[in-house]
PDB file of N, CA and C in Angstrom:
ATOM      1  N   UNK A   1     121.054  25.166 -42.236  1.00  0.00           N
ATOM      2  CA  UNK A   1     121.108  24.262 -43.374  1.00  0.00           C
ATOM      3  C   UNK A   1     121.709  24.953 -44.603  1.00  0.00           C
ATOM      4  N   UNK A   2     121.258  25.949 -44.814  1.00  0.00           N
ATOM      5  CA  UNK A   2     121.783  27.078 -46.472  1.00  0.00           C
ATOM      6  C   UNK A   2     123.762  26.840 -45.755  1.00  0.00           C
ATOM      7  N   UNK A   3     123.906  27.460 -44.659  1.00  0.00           N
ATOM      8  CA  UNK A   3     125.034  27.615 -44.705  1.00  0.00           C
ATOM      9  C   UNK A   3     126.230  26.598 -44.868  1.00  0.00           C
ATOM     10  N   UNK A   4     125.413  25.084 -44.549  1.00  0.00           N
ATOM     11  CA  UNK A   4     126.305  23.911 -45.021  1.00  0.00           C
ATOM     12  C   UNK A   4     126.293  23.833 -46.603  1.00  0.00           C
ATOM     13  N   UNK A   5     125.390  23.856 -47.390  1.00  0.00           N
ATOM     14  CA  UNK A   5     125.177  24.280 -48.605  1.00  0.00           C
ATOM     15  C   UNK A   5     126.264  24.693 -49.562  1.00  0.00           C
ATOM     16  N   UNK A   6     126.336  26.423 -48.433  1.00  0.00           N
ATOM     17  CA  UNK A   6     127.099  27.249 -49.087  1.00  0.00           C
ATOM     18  C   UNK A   6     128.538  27.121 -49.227  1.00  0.00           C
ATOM     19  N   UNK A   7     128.970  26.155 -47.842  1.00  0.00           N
ATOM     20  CA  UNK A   7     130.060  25.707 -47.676  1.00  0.00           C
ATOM     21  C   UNK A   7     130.352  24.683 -48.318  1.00  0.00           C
ATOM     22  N   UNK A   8     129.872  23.551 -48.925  1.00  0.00           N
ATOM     23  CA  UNK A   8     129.785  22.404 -49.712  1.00  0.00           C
ATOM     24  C   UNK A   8     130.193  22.808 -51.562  1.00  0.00           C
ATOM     25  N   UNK A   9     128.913  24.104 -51.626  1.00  0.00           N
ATOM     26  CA  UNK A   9     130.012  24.452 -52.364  1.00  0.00           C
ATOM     27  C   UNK A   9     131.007  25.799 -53.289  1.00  0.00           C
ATOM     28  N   UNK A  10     131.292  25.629 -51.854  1.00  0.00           N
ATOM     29  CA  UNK A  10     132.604  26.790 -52.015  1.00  0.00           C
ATOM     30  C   UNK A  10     134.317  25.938 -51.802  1.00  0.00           C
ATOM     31  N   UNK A  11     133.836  24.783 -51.389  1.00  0.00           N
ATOM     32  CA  UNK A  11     134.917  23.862 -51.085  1.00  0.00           C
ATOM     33  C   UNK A  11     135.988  23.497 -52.083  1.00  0.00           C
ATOM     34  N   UNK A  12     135.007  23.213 -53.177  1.00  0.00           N
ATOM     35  CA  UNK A  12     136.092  22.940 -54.828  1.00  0.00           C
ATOM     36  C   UNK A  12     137.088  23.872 -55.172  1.00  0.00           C
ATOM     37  N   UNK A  13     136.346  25.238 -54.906  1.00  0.00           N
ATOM     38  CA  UNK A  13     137.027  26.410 -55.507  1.00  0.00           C
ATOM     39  C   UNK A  13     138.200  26.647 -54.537  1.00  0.00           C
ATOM     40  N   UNK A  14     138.070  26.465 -53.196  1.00  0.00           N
ATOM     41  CA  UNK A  14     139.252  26.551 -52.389  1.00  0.00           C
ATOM     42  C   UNK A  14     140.269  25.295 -52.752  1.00  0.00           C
ATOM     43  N   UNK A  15     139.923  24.553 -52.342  1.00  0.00           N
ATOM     44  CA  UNK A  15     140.939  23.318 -52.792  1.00  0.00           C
ATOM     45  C   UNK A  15     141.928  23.793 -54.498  1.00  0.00           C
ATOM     46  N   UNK A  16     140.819  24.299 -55.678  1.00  0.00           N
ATOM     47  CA  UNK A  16     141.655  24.421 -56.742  1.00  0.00           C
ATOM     48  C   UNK A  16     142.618  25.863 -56.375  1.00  0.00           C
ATOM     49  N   UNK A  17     142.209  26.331 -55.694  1.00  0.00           N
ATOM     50  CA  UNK A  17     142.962  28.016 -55.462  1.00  0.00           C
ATOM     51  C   UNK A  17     144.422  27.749 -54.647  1.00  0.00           C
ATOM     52  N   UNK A  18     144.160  26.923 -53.702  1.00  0.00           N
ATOM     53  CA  UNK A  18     145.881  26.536 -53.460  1.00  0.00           C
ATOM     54  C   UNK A  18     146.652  25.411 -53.976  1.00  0.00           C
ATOM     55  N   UNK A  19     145.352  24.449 -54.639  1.00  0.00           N
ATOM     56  CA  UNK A  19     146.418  23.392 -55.330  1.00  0.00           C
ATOM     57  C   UNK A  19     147.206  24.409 -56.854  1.00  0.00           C
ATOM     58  N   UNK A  20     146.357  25.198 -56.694  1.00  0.00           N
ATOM     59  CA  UNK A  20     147.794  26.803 -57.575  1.00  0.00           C
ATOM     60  C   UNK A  20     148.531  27.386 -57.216  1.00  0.00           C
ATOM     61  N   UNK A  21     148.374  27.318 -56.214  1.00  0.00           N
ATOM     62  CA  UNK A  21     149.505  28.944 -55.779  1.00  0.00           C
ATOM     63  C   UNK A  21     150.512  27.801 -55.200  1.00  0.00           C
ATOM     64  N   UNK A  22     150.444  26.219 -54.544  1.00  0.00           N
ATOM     65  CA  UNK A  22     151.574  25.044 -54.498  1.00  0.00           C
ATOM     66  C   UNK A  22     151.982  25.043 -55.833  1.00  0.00           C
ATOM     67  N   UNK A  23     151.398  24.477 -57.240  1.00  0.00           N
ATOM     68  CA  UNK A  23     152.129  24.072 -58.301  1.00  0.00           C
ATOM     69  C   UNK A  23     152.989  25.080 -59.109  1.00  0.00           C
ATOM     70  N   UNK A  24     152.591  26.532 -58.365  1.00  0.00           N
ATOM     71  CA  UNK A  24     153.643  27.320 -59.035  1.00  0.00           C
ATOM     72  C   UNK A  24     154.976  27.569 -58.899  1.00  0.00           C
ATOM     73  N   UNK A  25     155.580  26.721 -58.104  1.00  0.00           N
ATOM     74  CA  UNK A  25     156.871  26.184 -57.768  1.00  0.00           C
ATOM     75  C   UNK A  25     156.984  24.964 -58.574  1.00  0.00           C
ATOM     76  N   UNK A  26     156.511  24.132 -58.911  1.00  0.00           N
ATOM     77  CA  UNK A  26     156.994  23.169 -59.395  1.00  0.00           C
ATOM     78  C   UNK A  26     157.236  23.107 -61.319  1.00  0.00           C
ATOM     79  N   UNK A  27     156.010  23.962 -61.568  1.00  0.00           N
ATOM     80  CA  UNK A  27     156.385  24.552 -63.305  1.00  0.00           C
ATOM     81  C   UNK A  27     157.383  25.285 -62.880  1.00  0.00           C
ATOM     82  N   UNK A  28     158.135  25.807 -62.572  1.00  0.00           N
ATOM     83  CA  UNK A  28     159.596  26.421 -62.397  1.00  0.00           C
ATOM     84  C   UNK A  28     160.760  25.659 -62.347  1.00  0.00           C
ATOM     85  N   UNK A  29     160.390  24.313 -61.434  1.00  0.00           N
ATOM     86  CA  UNK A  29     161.239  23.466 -61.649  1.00  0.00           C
ATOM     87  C   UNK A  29     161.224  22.862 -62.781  1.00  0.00           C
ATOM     88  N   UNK A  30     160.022  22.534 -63.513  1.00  0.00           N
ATOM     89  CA  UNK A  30     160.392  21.563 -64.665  1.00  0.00           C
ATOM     90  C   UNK A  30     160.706  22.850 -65.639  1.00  0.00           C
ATOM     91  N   UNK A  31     160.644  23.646 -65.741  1.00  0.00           N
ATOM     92  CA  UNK A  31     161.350  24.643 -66.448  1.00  0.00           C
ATOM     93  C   UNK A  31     162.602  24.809 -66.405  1.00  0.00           C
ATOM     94  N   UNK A  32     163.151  24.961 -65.456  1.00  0.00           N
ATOM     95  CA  UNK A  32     165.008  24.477 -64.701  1.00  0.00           C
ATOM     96  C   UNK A  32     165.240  23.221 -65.645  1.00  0.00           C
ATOM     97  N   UNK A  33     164.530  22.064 -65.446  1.00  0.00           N
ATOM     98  CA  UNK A  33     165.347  20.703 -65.686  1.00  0.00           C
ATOM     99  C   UNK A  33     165.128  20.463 -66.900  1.00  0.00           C
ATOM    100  N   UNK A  34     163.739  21.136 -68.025  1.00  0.00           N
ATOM    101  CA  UNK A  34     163.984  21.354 -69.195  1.00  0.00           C
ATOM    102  C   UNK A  34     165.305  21.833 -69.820  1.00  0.00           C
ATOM    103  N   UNK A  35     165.912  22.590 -69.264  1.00  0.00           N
ATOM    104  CA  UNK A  35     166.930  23.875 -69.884  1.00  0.00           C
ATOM    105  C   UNK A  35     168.323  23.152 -69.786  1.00  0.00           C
ATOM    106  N   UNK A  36     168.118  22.262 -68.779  1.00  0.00           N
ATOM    107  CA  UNK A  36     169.585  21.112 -68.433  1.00  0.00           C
ATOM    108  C   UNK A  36     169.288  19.698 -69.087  1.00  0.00           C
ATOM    109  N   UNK A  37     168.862  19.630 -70.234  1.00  0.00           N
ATOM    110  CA  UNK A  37     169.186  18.107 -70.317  1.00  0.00           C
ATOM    111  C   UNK A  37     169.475  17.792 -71.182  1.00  0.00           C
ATOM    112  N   UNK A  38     170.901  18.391 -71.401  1.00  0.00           N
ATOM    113  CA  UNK A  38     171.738  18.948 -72.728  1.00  0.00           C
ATOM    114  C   UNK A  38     172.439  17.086 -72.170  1.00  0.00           C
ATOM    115  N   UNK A  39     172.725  16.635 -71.093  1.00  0.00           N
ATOM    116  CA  UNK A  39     173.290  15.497 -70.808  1.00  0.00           C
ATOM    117  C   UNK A  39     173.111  14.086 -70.574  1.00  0.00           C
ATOM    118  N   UNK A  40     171.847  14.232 -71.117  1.00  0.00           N
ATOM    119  CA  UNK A  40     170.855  12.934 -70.884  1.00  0.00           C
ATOM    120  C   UNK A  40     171.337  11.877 -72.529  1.00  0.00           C
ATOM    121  N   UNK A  41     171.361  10.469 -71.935  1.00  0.00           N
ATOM    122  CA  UNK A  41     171.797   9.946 -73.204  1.00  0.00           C
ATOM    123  C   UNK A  41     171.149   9.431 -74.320  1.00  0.00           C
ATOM    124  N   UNK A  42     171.451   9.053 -75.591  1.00  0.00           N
ATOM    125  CA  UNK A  42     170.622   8.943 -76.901  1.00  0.00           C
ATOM    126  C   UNK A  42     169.579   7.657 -76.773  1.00  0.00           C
ATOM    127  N   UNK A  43     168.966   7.633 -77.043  1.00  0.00           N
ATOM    128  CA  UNK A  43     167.910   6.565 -76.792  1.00  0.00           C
ATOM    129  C   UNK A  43     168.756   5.644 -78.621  1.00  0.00           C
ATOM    130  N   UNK A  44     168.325   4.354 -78.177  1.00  0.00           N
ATOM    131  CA  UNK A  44     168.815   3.781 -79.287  1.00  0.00           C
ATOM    132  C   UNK A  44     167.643   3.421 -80.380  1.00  0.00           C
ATOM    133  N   UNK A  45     167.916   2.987 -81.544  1.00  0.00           N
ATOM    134  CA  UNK A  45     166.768   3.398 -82.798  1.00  0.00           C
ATOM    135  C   UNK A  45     166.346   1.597 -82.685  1.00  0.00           C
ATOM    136  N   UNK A  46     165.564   1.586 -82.653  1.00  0.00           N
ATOM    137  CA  UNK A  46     164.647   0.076 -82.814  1.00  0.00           C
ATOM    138  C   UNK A  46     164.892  -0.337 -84.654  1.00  0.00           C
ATOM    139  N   UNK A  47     165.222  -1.431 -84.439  1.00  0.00           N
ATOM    140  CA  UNK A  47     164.568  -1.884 -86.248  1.00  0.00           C
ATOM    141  C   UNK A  47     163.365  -1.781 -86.476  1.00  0.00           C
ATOM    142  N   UNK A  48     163.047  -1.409 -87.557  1.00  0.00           N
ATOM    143  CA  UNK A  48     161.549  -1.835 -87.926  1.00  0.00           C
ATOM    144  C   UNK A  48     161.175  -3.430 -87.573  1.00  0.00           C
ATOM    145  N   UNK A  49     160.168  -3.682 -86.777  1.00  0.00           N
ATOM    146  CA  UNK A  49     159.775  -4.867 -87.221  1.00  0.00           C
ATOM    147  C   UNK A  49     159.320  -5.775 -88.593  1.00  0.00           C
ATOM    148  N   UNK A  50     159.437  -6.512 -88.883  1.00  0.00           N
ATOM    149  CA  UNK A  50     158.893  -7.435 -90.341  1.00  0.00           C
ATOM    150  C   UNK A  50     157.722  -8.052 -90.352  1.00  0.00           C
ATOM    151  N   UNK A  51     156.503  -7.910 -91.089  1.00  0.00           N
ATOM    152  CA  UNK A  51     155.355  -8.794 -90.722  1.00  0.00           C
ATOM    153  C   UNK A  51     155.616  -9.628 -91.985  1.00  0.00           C
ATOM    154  N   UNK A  52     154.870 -10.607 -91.743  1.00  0.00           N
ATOM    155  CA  UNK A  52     155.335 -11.525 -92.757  1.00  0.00           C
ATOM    156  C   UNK A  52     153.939 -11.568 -93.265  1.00  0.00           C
ATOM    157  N   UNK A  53     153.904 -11.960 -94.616  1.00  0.00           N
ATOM    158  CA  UNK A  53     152.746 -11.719 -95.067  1.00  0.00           C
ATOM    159  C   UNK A  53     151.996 -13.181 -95.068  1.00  0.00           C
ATOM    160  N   UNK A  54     150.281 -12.806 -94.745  1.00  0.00           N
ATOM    161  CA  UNK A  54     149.575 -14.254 -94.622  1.00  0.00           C
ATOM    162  C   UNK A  54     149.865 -14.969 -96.182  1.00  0.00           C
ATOM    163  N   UNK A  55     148.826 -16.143 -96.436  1.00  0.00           N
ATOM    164  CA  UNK A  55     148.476 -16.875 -97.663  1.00  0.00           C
ATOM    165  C   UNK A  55     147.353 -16.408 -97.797  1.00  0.00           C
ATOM    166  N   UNK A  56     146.928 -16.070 -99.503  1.00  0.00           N
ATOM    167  CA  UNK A  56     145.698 -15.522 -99.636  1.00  0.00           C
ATOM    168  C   UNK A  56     144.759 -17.061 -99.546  1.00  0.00           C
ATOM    169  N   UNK A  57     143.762 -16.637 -99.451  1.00  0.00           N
ATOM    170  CA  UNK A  57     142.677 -17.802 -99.117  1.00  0.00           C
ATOM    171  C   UNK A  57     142.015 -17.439-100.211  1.00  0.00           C
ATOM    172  N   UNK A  58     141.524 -18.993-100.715  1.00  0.00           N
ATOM    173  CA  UNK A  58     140.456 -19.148-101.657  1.00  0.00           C
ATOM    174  C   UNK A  58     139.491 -18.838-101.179  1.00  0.00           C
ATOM    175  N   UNK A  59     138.445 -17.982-102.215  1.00  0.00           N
ATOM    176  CA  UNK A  59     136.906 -17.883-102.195  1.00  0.00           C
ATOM    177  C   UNK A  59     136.423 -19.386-102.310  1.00  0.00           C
ATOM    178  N   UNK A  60     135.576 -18.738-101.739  1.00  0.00           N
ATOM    179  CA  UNK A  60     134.685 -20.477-101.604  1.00  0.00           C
ATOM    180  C   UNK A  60     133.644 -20.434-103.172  1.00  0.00           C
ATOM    181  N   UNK A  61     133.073 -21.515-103.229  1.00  0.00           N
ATOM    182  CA  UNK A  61     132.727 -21.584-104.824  1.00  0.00           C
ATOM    183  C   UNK A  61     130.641 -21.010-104.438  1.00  0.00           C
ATOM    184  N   UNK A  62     129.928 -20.446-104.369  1.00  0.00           N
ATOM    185  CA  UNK A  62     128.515 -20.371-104.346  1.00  0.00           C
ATOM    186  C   UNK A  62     128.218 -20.376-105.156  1.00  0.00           C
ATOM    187  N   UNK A  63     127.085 -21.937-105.049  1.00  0.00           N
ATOM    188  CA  UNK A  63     126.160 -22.571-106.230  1.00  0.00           C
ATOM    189  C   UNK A  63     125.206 -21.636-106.557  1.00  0.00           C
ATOM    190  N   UNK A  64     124.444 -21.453-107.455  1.00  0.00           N
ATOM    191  CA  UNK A  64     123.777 -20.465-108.023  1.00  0.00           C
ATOM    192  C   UNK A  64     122.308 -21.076-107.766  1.00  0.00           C
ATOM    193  N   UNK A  65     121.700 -20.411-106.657  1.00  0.00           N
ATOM    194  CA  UNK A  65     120.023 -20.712-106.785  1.00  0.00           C
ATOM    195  C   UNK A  65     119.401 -20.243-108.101  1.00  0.00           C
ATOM    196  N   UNK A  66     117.789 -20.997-108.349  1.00  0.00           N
ATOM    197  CA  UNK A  66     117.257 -20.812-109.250  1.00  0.00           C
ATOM    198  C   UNK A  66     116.052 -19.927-108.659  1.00  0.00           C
ATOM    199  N   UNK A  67     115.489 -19.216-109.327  1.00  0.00           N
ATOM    200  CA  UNK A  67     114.262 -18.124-108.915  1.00  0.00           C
ATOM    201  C   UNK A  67     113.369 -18.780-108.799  1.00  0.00           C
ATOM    202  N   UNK A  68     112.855 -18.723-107.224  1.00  0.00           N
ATOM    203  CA  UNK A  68     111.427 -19.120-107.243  1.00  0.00           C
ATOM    204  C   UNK A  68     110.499 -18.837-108.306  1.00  0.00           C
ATOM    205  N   UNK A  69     109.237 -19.548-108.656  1.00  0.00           N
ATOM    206  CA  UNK A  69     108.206 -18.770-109.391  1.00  0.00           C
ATOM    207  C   UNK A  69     107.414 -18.035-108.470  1.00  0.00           C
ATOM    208  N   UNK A  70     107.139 -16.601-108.484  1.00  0.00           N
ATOM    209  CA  UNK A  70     106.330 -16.006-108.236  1.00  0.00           C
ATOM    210  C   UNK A  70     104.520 -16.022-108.770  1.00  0.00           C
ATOM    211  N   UNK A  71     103.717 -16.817-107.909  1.00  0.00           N
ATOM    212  CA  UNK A  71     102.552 -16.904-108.007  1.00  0.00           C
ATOM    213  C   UNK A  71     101.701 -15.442-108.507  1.00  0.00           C
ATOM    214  N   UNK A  72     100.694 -15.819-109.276  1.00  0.00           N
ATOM    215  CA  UNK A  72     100.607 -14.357-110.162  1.00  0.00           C
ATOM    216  C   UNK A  72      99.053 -13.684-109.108  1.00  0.00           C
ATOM    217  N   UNK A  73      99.244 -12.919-108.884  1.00  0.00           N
ATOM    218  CA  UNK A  73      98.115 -12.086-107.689  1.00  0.00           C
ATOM    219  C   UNK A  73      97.049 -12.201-108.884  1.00  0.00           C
ATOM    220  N   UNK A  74      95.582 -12.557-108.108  1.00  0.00           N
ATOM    221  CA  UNK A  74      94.316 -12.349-109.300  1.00  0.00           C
ATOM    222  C   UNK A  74      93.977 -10.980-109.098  1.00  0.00           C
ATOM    223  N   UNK A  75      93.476 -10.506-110.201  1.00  0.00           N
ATOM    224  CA  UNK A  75      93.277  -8.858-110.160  1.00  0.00           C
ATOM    225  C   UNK A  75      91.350  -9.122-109.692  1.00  0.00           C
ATOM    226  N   UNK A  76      91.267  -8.138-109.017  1.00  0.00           N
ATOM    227  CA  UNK A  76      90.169  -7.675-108.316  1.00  0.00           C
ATOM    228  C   UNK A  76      89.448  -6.708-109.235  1.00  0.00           C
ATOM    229  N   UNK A  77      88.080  -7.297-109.068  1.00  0.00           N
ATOM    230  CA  UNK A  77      87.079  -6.011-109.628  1.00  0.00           C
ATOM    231  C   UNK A  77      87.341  -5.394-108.792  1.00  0.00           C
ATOM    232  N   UNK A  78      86.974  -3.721-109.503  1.00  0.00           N
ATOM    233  CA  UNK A  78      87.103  -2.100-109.143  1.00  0.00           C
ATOM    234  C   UNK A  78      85.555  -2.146-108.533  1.00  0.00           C
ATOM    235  N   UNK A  79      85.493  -1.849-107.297  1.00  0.00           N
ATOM    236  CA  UNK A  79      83.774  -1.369-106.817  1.00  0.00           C
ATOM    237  C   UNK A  79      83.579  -0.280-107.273  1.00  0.00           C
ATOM    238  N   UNK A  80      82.190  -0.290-107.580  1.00  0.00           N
ATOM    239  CA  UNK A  80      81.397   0.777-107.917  1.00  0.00           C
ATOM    240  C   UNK A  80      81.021   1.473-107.076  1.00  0.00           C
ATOM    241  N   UNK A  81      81.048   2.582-107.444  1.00  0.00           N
ATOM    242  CA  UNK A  81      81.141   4.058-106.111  1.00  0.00           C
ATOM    243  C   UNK A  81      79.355   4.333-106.603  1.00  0.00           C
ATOM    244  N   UNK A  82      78.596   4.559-105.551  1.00  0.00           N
ATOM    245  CA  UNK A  82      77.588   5.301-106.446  1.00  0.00           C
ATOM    246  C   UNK A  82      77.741   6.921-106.460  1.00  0.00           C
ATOM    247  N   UNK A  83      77.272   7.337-107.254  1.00  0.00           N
ATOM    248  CA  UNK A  83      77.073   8.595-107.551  1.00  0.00           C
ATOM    249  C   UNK A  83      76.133   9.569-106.445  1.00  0.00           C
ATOM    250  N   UNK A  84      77.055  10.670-105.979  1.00  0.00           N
ATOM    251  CA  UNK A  84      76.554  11.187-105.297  1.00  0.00           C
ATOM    252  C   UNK A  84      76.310  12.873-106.052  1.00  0.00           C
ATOM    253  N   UNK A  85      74.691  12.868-105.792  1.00  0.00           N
ATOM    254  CA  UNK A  85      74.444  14.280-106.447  1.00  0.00           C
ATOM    255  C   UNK A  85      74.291  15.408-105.618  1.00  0.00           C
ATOM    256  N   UNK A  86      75.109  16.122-105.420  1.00  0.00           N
ATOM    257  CA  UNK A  86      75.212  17.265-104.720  1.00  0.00           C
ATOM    258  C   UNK A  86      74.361  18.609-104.855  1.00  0.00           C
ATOM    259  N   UNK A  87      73.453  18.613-105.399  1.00  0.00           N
ATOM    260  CA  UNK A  87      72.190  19.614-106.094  1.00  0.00           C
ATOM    261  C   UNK A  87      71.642  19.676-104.941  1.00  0.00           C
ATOM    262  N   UNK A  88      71.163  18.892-103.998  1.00  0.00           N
ATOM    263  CA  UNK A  88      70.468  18.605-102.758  1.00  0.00           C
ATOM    264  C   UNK A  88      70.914  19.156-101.573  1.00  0.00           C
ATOM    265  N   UNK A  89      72.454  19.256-101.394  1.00  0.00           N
ATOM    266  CA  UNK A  89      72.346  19.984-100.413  1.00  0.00           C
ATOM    267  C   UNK A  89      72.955  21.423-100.675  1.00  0.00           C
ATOM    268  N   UNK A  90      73.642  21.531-102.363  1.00  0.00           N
ATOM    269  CA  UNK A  90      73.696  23.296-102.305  1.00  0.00           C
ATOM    270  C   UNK A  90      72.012  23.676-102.314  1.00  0.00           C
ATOM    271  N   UNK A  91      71.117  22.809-102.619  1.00  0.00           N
ATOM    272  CA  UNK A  91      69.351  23.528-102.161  1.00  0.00           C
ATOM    273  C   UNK A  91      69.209  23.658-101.276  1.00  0.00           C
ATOM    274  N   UNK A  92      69.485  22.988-100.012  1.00  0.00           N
ATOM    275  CA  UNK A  92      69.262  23.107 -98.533  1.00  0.00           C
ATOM    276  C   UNK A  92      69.891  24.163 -98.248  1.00  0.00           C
ATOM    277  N   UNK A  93      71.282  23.889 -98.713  1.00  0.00           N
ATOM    278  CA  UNK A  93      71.868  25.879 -98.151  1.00  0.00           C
ATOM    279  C   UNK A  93      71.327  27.110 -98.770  1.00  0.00           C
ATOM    280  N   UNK A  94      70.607  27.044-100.373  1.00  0.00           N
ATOM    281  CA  UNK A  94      70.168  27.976-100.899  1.00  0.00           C
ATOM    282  C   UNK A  94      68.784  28.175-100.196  1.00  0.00           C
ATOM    283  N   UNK A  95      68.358  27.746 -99.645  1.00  0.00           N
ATOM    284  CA  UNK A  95      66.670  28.295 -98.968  1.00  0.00           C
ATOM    285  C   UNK A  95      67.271  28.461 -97.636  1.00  0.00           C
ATOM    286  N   UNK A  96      68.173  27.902 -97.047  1.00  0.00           N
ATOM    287  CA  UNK A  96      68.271  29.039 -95.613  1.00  0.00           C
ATOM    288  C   UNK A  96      68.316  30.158 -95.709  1.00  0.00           C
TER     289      UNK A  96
END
């Protein structure tokens, strides 16, 4: 089993190792046919195309809402906290 593995993948690396040592003939050729194409003919120049320009469009007119009234929140009595006297238990820790 390891050795199908190992072969699975070692496979990529072979395949890329001679699809190199084939293409190094062919960058030679396009290197050749770079160097010759002193005879190839002028491509011709396009006009610019013209866009024609749209019509501006009117804004549309938006009526102006009026502000809701905001209902006024009733304020809440503050609760009364009672008072907590802490004398009581720094005494409990002072007599341990």
């Amino acid at each position: 089993m390891a050795y199908q593995r190992h072969l699975s993948f070692m496979l990529p690396f072979l395949v890329l190792t001679l699809s190199s040592m084939i293409s190094n003939t062919t960058v030679s050729e396009a290197r050749h046919l770079l160097g010759s194409t002193a005879d190839l003919p002028k491509v011709p120049e396009l006009p610019k195309p013209e866009i024609s320009k749209l019509p501006e469009l009117q804004k549309p007119k938006v009526p102006k809402l009026p502000k809701p009234e905001v209902p006024k929140v009733p304020e809440l009595p503050k609760p009364e906290v009672p008072k907590f006297k802490g004398t009581k238990i720094s005494e409990a820790l002072k007599s341990n």
